[in-house]
Protein backbone atom coordinates (compact mmCIF):
# COMPACT_ATOMS: atom_id res chain seq x y z
CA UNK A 1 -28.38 -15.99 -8.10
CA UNK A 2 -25.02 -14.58 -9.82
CA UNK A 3 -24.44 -11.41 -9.31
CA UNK A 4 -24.00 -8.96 -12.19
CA UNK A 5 -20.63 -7.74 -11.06
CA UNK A 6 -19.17 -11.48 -10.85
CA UNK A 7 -15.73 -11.32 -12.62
CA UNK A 8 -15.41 -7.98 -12.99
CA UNK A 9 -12.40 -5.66 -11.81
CA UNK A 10 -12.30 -3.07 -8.93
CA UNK A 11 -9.40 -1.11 -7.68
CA UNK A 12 -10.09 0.55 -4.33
CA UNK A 13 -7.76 3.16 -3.00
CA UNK A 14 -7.42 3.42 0.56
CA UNK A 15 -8.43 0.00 1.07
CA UNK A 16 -6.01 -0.79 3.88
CA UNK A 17 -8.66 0.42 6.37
CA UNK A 18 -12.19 2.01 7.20
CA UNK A 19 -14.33 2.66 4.22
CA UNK A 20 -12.18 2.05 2.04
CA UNK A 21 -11.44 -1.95 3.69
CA UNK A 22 -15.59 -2.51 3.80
CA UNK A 23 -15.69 -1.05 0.26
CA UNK A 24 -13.64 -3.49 -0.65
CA UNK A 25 -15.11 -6.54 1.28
CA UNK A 26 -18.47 -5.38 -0.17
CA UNK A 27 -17.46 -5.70 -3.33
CA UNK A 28 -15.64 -8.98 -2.88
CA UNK A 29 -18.66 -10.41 -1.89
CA UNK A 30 -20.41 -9.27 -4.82
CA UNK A 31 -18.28 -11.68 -6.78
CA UNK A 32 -15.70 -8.83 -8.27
CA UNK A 33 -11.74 -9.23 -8.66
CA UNK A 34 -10.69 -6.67 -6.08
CA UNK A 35 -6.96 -5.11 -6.11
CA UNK A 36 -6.67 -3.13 -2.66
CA UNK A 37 -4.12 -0.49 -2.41
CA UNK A 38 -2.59 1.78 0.46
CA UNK A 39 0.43 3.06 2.00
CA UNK A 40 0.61 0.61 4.96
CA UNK A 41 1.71 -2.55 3.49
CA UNK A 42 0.48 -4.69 6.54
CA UNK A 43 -3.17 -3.01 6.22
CA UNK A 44 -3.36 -3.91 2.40
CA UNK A 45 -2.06 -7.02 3.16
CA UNK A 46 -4.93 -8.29 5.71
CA UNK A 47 -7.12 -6.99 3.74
CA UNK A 48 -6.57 -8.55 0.56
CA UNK A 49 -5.49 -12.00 2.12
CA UNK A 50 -9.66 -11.55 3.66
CA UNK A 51 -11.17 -10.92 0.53
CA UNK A 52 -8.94 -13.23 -1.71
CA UNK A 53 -7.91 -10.00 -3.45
CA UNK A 54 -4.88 -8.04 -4.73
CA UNK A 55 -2.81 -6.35 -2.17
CA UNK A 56 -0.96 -3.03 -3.69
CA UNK A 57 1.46 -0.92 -2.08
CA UNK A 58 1.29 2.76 -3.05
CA UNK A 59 1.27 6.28 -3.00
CA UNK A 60 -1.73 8.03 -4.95
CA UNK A 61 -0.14 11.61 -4.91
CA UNK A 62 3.04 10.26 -7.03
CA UNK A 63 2.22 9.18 -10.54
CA UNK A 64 4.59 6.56 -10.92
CA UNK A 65 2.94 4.69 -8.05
CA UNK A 66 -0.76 5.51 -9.54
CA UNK A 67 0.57 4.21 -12.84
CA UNK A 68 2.62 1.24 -11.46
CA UNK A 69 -0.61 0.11 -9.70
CA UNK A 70 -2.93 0.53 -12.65
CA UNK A 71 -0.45 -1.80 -14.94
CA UNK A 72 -0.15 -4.08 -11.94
CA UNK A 73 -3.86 -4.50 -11.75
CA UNK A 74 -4.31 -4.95 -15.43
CA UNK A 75 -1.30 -7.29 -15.52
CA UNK A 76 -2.54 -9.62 -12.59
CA UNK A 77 -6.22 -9.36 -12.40
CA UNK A 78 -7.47 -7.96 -16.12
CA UNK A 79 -8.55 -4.34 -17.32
CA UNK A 80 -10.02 -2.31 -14.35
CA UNK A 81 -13.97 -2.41 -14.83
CA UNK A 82 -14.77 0.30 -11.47
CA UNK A 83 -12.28 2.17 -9.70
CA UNK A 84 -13.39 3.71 -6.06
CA UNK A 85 -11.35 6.66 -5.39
CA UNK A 86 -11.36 6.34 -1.45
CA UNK A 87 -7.56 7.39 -0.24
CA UNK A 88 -7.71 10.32 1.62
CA UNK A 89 -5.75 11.84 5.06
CA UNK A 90 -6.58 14.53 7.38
CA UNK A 91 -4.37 16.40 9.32
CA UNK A 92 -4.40 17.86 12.81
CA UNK A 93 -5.35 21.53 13.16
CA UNK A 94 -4.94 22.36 16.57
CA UNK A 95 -4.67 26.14 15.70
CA UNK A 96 -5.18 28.89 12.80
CA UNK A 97 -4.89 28.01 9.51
CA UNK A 98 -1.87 30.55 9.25
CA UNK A 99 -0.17 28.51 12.18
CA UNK A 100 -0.25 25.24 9.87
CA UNK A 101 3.13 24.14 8.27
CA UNK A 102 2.15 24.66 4.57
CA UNK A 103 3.96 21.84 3.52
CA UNK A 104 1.54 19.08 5.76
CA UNK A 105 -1.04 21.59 4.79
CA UNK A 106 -0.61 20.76 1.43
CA UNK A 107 0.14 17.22 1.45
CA UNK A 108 -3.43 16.79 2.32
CA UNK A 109 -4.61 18.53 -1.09
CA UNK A 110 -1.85 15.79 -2.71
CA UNK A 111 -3.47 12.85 -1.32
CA UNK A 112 -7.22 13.74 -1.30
CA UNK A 113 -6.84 16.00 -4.62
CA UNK A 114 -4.43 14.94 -6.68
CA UNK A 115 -4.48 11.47 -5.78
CA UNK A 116 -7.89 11.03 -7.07
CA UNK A 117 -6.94 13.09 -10.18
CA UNK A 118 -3.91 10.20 -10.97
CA UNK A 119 -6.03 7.75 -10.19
CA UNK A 120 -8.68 8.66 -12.87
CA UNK A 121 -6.15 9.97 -15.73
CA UNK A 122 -4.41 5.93 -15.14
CA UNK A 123 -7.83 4.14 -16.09
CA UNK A 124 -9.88 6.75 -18.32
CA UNK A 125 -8.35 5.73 -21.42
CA UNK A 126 -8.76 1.97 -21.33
CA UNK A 127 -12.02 2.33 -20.25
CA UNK A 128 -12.84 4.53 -23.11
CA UNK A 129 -11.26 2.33 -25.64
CA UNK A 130 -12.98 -0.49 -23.95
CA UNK A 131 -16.71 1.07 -23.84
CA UNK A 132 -16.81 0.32 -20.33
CA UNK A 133 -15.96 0.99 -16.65
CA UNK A 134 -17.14 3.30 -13.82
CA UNK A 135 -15.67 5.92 -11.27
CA UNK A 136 -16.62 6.00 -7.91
CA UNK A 137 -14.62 9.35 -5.91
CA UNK A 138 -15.43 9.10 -2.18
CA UNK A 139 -15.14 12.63 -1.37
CA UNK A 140 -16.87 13.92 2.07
CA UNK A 141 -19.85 16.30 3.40
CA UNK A 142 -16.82 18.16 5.10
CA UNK A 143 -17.01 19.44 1.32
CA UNK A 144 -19.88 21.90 1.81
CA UNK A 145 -21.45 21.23 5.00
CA UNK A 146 -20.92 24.19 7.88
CA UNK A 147 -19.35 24.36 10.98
CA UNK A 148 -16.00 23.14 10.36
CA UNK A 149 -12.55 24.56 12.11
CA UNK A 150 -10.53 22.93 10.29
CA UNK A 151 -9.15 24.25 6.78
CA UNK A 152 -6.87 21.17 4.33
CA UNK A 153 -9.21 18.62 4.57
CA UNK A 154 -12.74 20.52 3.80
CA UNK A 155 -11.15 22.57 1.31
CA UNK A 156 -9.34 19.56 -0.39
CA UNK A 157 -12.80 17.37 -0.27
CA UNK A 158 -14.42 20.12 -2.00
CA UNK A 159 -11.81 20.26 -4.80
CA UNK A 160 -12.50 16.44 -4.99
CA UNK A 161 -16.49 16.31 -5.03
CA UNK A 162 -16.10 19.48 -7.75
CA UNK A 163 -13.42 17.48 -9.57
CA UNK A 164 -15.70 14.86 -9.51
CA UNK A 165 -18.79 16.38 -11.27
CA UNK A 166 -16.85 18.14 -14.22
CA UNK A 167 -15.61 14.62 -15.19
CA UNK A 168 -18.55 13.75 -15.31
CA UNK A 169 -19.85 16.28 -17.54
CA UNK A 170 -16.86 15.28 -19.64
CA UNK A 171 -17.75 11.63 -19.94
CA UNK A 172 -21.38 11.97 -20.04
CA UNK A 173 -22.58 9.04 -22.03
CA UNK A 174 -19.33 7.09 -21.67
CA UNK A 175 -17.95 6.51 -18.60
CA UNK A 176 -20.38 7.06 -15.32
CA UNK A 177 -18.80 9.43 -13.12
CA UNK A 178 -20.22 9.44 -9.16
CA UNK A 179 -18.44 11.70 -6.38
CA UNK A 180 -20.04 10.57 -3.03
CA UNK A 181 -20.74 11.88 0.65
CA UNK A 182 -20.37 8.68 2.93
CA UNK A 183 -21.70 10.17 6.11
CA UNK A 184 -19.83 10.54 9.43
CA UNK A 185 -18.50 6.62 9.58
CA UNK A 186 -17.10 5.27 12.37
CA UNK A 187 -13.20 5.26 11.62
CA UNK A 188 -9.34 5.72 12.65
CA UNK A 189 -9.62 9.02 11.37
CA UNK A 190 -13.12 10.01 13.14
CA UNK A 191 -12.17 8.17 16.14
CA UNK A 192 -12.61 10.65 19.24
CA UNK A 193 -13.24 13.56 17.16
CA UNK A 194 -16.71 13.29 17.35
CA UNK A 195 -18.87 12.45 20.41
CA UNK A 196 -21.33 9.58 20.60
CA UNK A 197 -24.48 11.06 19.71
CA UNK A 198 -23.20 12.46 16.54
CA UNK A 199 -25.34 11.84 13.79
CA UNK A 200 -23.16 8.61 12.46
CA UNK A 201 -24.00 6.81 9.70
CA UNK A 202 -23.81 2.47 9.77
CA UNK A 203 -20.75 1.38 8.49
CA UNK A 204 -22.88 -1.06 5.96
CA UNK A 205 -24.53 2.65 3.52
CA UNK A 206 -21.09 3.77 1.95
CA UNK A 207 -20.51 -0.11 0.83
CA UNK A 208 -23.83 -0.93 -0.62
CA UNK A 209 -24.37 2.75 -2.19
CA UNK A 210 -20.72 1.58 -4.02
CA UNK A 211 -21.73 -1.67 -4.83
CA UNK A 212 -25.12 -0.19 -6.30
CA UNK A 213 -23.61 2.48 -8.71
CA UNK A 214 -20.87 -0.23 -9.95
CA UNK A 215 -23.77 -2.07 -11.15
């Protein structure tokens, strides 16, 4: 049986690697056009080569790159029909907060903040003008849930998540807007941080709960 989301468009951020690769793989198999992008040009690469997809080199937190890779996608694939805000980097915290270099402090609200901001400013307006399209922001229970020590990445997840619902009180009735927890996944950036009997979630949920709201 075809599936409903055969032909269409999706640009997935962070694609290189982790949820943001089986995002995209998920979607590939769905029968969507997938442009991958990321920093690592190698990552992308693999990826997209996989998936028979679009392999993009950028950097979400500068806008020339966001726009760049929004005309790119348009230009090679067609308009963009679901973008899945997914790039995202954490930094090590090994002491206080005040101890933290602000500038790598900040880089991490660049990327995980104003990355997804770019992102959804570059496709918002064809979407509009085109009646059609959906935004998926990965953002992260790190957002609200308690216990954590470290301060950049919880603090720029919650700016994301927030972000996230606003637009979609601004779009209501246009463009679907859905922020998303993923669940502790099973990734470079997880990797011995947490122990084994964490409470991890199967790398499959984050891919089919994306490949369920794009449809």
């Amino acid at each position: 049986m075809q599936s409903e989301l055969e032909g269409q468009v999706a640009l997935v951020t962070g694609g290189g690697r982790g949820i943001g690769a089986n995002v995209a793989r998920e979607l590939a198999a769905a029968g969507m056009r997938v442009a991958v992008s990321a920093r690592t040009r190698e990552q992308v690469e693999s990826v997209a080569r996989e998936i028979g997809g679009l392999a993009i080199v950028a950097d979400v937190s500068r806008r020339e790159d966001v726009e760049a890779m929004v005309e790119q996608v348009e230009r090679e694939l067609a308009p963009i029909d679901l973008l899945v805000a997914n790039a995202g980097i954490e930094i090590s915290e090994s002491g206080a907060a005040w101890e933290v270099e602000p500038e790598r402090w900040w880089h991490v609200h660049e990327v995980n903040v104003l990355g997804v901001y770019l992102c959804c400013r570059a496709v918002i307006p064809g979407m509009l003008a085109r009646r059609r399209g959906r935004i998926v922001i990965v953002a992260s229970g790190a957002a609200y849930l308690p216990g954590s020590r470290s301060t950049a990445y919880p603090s720029s997840k919650a700016a994301s998540y927030r972000f996230g619902e606003t637009l979609a009180n601004q779009l209501e009735g246009r463009i679907p807007v859905f922020p998303i927890s993923p669940g502790l996944v099973r990734t470079e950036m997880t990797e011995g941080v947490f122990s084994d009997n964490a409470p991890w979630t199967p790398d499959e949920c984050a891919p089919n709960l994306v490949r369920a709201l794009a449809s």
